[in-house]
Structure formats: structure tokens, C-alpha cells
Protein backbone atom coordinates (compact mmCIF):
# COMPACT_ATOMS: atom_id res chain seq x y z
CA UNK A 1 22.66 63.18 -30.62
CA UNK A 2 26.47 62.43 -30.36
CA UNK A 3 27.25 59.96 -27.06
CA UNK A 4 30.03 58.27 -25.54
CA UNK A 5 30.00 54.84 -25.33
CA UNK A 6 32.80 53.96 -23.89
CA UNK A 7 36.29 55.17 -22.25
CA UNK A 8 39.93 53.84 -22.33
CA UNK A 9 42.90 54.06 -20.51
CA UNK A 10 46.18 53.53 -21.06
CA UNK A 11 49.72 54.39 -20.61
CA UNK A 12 51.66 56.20 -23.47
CA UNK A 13 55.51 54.85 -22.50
CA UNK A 14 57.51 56.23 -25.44
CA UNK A 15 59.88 53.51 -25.73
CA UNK A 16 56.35 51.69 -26.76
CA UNK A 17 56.64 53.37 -30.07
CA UNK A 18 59.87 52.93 -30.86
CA UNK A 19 59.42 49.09 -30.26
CA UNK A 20 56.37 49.18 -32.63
CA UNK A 21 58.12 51.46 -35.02
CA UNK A 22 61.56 49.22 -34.99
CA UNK A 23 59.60 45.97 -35.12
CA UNK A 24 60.47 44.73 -31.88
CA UNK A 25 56.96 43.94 -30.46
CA UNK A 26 57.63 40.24 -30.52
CA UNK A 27 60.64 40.20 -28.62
CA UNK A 28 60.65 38.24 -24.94
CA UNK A 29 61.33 41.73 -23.58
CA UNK A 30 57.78 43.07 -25.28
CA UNK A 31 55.95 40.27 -26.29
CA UNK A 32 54.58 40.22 -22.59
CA UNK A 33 52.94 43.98 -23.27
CA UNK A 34 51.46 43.68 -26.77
CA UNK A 35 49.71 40.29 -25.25
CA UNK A 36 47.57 42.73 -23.19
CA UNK A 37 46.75 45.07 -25.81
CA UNK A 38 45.53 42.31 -28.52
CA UNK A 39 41.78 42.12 -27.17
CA UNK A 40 41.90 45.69 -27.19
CA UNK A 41 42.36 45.48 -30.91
CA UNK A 42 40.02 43.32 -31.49
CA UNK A 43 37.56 45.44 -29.54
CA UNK A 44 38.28 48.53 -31.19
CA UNK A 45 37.60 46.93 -34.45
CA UNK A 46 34.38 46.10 -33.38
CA UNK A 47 33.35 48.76 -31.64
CA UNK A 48 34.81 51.21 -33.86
CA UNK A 49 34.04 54.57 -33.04
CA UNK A 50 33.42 57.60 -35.06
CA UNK A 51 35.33 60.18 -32.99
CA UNK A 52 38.07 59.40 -30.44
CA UNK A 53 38.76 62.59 -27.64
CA UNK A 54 41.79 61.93 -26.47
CA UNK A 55 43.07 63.33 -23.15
CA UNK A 56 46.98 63.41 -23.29
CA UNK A 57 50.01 65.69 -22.30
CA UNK A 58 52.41 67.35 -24.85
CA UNK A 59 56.19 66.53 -23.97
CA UNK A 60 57.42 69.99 -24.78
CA UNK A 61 56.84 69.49 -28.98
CA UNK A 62 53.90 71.62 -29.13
CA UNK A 63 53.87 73.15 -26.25
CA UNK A 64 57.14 74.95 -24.19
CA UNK A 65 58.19 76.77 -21.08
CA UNK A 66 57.33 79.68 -23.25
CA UNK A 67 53.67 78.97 -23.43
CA UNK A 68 52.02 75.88 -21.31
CA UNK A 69 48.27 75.58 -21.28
CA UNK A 70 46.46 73.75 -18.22
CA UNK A 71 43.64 72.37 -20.97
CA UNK A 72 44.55 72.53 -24.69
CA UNK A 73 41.79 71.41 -26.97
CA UNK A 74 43.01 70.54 -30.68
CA UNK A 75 40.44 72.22 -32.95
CA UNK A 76 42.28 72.23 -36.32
CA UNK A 77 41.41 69.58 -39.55
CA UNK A 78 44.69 67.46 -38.90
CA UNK A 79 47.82 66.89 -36.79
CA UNK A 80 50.98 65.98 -38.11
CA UNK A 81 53.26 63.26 -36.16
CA UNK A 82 56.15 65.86 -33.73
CA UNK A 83 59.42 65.51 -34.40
CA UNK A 84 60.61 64.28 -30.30
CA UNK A 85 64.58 64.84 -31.12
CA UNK A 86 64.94 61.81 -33.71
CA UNK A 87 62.25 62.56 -36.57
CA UNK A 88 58.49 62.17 -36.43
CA UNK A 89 56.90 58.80 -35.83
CA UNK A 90 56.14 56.85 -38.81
CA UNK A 91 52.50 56.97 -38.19
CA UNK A 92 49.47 58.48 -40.02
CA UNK A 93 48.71 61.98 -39.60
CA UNK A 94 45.63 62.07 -37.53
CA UNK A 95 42.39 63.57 -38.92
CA UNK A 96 40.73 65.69 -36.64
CA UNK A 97 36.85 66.62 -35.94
CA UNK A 98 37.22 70.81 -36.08
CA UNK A 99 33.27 70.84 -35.72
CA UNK A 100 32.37 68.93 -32.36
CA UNK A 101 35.44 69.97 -30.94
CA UNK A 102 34.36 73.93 -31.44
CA UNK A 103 31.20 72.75 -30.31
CA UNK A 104 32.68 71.03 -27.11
CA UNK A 105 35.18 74.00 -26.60
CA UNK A 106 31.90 76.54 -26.95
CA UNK A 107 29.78 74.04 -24.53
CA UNK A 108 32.89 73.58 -21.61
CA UNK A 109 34.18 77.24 -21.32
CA UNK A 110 30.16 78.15 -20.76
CA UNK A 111 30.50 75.80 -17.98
CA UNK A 112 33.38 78.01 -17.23
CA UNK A 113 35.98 75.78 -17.74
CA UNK A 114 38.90 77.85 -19.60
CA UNK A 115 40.21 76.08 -22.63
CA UNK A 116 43.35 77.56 -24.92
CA UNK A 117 41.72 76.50 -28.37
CA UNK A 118 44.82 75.00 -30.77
CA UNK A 119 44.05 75.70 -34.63
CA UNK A 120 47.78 74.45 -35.35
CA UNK A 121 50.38 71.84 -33.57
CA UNK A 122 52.06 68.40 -33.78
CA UNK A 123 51.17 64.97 -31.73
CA UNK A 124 53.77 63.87 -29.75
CA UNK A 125 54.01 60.20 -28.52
CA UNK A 126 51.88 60.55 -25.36
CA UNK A 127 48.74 60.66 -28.26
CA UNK A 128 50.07 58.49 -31.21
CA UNK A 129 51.73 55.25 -29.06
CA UNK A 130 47.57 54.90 -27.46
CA UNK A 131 46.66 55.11 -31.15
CA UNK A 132 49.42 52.48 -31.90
CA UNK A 133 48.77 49.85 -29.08
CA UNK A 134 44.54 50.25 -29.79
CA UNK A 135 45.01 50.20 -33.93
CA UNK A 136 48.26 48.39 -34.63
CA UNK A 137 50.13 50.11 -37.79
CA UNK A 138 47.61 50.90 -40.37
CA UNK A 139 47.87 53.15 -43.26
CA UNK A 140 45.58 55.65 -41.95
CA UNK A 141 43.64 55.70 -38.68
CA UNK A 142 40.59 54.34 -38.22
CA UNK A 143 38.33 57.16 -37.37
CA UNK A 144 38.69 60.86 -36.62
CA UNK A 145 40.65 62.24 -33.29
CA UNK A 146 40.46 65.14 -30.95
CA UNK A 147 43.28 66.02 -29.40
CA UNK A 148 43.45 67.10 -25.66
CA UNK A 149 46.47 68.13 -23.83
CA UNK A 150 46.48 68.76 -19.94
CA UNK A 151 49.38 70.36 -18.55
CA UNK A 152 51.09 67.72 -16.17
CA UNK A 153 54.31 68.36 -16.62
CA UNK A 154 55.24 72.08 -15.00
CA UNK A 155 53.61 72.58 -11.93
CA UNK A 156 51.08 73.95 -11.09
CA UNK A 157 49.34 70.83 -12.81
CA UNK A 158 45.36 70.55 -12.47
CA UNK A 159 43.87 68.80 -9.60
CA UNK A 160 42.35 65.04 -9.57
CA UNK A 161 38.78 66.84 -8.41
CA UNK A 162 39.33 69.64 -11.64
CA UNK A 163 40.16 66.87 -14.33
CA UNK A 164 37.02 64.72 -12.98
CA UNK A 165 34.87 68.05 -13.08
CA UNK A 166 35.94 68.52 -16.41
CA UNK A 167 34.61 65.00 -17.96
CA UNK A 168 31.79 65.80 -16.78
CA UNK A 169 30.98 69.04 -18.90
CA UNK A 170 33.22 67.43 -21.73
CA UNK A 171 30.18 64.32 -21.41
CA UNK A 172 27.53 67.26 -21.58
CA UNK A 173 29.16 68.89 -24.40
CA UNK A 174 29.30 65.46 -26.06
CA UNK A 175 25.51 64.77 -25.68
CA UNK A 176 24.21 68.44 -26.66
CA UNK A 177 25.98 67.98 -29.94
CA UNK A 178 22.92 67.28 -32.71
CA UNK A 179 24.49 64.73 -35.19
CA UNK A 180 24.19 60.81 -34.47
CA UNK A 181 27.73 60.07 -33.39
CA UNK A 182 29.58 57.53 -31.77
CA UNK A 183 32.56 59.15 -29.20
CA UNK A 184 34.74 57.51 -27.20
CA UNK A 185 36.88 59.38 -24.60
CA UNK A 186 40.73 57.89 -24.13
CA UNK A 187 42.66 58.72 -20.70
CA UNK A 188 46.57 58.28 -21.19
CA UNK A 189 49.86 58.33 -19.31
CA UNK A 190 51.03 57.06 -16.08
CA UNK A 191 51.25 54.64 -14.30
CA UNK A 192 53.38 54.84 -11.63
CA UNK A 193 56.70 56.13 -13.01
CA UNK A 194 59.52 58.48 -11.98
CA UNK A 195 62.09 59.25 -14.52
CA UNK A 196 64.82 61.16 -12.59
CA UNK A 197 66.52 61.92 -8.91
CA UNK A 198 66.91 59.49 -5.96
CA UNK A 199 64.05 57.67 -6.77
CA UNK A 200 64.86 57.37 -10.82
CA UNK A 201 63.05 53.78 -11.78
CA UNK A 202 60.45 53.93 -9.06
CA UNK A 203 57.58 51.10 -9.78
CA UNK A 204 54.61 50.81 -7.13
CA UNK A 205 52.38 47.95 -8.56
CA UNK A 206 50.19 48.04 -5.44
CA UNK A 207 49.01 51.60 -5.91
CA UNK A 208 48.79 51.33 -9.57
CA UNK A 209 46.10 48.70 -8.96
CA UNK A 210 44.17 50.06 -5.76
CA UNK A 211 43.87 53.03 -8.25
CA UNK A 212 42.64 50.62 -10.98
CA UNK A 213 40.14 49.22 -8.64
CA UNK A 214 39.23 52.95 -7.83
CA UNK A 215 38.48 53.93 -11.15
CA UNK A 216 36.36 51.58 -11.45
CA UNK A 217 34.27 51.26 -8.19
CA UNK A 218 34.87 54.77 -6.55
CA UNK A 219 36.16 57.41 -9.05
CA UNK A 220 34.45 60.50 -7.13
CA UNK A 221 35.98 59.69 -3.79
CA UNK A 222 39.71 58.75 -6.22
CA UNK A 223 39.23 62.13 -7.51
CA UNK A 224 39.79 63.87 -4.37
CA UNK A 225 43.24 62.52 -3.88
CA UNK A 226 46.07 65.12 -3.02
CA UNK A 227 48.78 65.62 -5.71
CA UNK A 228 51.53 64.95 -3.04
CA UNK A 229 50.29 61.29 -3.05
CA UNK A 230 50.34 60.90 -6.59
CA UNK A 231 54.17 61.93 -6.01
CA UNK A 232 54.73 59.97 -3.08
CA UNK A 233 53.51 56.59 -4.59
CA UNK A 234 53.71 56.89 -7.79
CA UNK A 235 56.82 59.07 -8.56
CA UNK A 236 57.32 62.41 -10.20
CA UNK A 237 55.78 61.33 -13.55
CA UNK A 238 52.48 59.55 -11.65
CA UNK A 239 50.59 62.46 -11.74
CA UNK A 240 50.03 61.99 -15.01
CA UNK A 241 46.96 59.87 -14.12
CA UNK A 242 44.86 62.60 -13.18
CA UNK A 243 44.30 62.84 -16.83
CA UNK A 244 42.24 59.12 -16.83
CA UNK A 245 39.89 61.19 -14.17
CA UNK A 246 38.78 63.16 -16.86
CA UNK A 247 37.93 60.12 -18.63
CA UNK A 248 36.34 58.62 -15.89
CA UNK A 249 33.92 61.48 -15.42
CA UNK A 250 32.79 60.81 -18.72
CA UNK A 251 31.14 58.25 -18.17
CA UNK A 252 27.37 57.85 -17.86
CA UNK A 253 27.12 56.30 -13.98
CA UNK A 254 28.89 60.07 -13.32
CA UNK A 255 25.68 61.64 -14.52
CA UNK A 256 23.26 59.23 -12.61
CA UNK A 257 23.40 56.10 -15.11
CA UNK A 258 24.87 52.14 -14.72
CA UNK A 259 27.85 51.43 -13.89
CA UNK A 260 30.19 50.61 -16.82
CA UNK A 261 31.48 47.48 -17.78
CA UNK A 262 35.03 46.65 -17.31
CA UNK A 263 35.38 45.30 -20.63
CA UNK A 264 39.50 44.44 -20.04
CA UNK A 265 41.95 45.19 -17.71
CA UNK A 266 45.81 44.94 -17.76
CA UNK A 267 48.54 45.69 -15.98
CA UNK A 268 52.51 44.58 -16.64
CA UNK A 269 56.13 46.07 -15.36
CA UNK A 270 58.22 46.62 -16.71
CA UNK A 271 58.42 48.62 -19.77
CA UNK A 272 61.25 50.79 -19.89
CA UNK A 273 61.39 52.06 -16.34
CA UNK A 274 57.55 52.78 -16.56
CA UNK A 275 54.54 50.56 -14.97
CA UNK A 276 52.31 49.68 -18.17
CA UNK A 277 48.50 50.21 -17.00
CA UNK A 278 45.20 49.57 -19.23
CA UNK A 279 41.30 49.49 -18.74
CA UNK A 280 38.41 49.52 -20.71
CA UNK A 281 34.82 50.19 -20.08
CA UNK A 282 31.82 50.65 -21.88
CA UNK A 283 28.80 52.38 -20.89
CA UNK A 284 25.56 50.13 -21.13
């Protein structure tokens, strides 16, 4: 059966990207985050998995205030780099898995979860700069990828306690899936981070890392936290890290198993305006 060995979490700061994409990573200004990615490359490349699900949200490319999906599961062959405003990334085209995502989709909205299934639509930064920082700039990536797109961006915007719910039936789906795969489940965005108003630039490195520490050690009790703290300490754009919940309840000590290893664990401000958060674990 298919299993998931291991999650990851990281933020997906667009001005990441462009640094990659410009050449710029070894500049004082950036050195000091691509430092704390290269284990992560190195561990990828040994632990490369066959199928990456990667939880994300859309920054109005695919998705508008036409049409906004709470959970959007990519279930087409391929996904083509979005155009953001200034051309698409130069980055491969990612290479989707059309059959264990249908099968996941089937498996998750039977445990009455409702997905909007997405046969066609672009990957916008907040998927291709986790695929940059984990895989550097190859020609083509290095294994198949399942887009995921959570709405946390108009409100109303799932809760902590819904997107941990969710891993959990995504890990069922995962395991009830009858071909001999190795799946690892990505959590992206955040960390604390507001990008307009009064509080434009706001940076709370304490939360960021008692909400590290909770990921790790108590992610049940994490997932229970309010949305108006997400706001209050970490800015506007914080609550994007309800999205690493549904990561986190992917993980086999969720169902009744080990606790993971912490494999690597990073943290860095400034990048941008945007606190720079990354973890690793791997089930046993």
C-alpha cells in the first residue's frame, strides 16, 4: 500500500523565487536563508519520494473572487508555472499523480469532507518556491506532485481543528491506496507575516516558535487555536499556517503510532517582510 513517510513545512515567501530565479541566493541579504534549506536538499535527495501532496494557497492565479474553493484538490496530468503579473516562473511544469489523487478525492469526500476537484489550473508561487528551496533548479522535478489549495485568503478561511481533521482522512486515503508508494505530505505558507494596514511588516518570532514547538509536541491541542489569534500574533497573512495542520495530521502518531522525528528545524527573519519558518519530520 501507498504511505507517508514523512511531512514538511515551510514558508512559500515569493520574493524567495525571484531571488532563486535572479540568482541572488548568495547574496549577504539571502545567503542566511538558503543556509537553512541545504540539509533539506540533501535530505530530499535521499529520501526521495515518489509522490509529493502539497497543501498550499492560490494567490488569486487560479483561483478569483469569482470562484474560491475552501479545499481544491489538483487532479489533472500536469500544471503549468501561473503567470503572478510578471510572466511565469522559470521552473518545470510539475507532473501530477491524476490516479491517487482521484483516489484520495473519492476516499476524503466519503469521509464527508467536500473537495472542488481541479482537472485544469496554473501553480502559483505559494507551490513552486517549496519545490525550489527542497529541489534547487533542476530541469524537471524530481518526482510527481499533487496539488492542494486551501482557501486562506477571503474569509471565511477553514478552521485549525478542520485542516487537522482533514490530514487525517487525507493519511487514510493515502494508506487505502493499493500500489507500493512512497508519499510525502508538504505544509506551506506563513509564518508570522502581515502585508498591509497599521501593522504592515509585523514579525512575532516568539509565536512562530511556541507554534513550532507545538507542532511538534502537541498538534491536537495547536489545532484548536482560534483564528483571531492567528491574526493577533501573527498578522493578517499568519493564518496561513493552518494549512501545516493538515500536514501535521498526517502523520502516523495522529492515528495512534510514534512520534515523528524532527529531522531539521529552521527558523530566520527576515525575508522580505515575512518570518521564514521550516520543519521536517519523518515518521518511524
Amino acid at each position: 500500500m501507498a504511505r507517508i513517510t514523512a511531512s514538511v513545512y515551510t514558508s512559500h515567501v515569493p520574493a524567495i523565487g525571484v531571488a532563486i530565479d535572479q540568482g541572488k541566493t548568495a547574496e549577504p541579504y539571502w545567503q542566511p536563508v538558503f543556509q537553512g534549506y541545504d540539509f533539506s536538499k540533501q535530505w530530499l535527495k535521499e529520501n526521495r519520494p515518489d509522490v509529493i501532496f502539497l497543501v498550499y494557497n492560490d494567490h488569486a492565479t487560479a483561483f478569483s473572487l469569482d470562484m474560491i474553493p475552501t479545499f481544491a484538490l489538483g487532479t489533472a496530468a500536469q500544471f503549468a508555472p501561473a503567470d503572478e503579473g510578471w510572466g511565469p516562473r522559470p521552473v518545470p511544469t510539475v507532473i501530477g499523480h491524476p490516479e491517487l489523487a482521484s483516489h484520495i478525492a473519492h476516499s476524503v469526500i466519503q469521509d464527508d469532507f467536500d473537495l472542488t476537484l481541479v482537472n485544469r489550473m496554473t501553480v502559483d508561487h505559494g507551490l513552486t518556491v517549496p519545490l525550489s528551496l527542497m529541489c534547487g533548479q533542476p530541469e524537471a522535478w524530481p518526482c510527481r506532485v499533487i496539488p492542494f489549495a486551501v482557501n486562506v485568503v477571503q474569509y471565511p478561511v477553514p478552521s485549525g481543528r478542520r485542516c487537522f481533521e482533514l490530514g487525517r482522512a487525507i493519511r487514510k486515503a493515502v494508506e487505502s491506496f493499493d500500489e507500493d508508494l512512497n508519499v510525502q505530505i508538504w505544509g506551506t505558507g506563513g509564518m508570522s507575516h502581515q502585508l498591509q494596514g497599521a501593522r504592515a511588516g509585523l514579525i512575532n518570532r516568539e509565536w512562530d516558535n511556541e507554534f513550532l514547538d507545538r507542532l511538534i509536541s502537541e498538534p491536537e491541542a495547536l489545532s484548536k487555536l482560534p483564528h483571531v489569534d492567528y491574526v493577533r500574533e501573527a498578522g493578517s497573512e499568519g493564518i496561513e499556517l493552518v494549512m501545516w495542520l493538515i500536514a501535521r495530521g498526517a502523520m502516523a502518531d495522529i492515528a495512534g503510532g510514534p512520534p515523528p522525528k524532527v529531522t531539521h528545524r529552521f527558523y530566520h527573519v527576515p525575508a522580505s517582510n515575512t518570518a521564514v519558518g521550516h520543519l521536517i519530520l519523518e515518521n518511524p
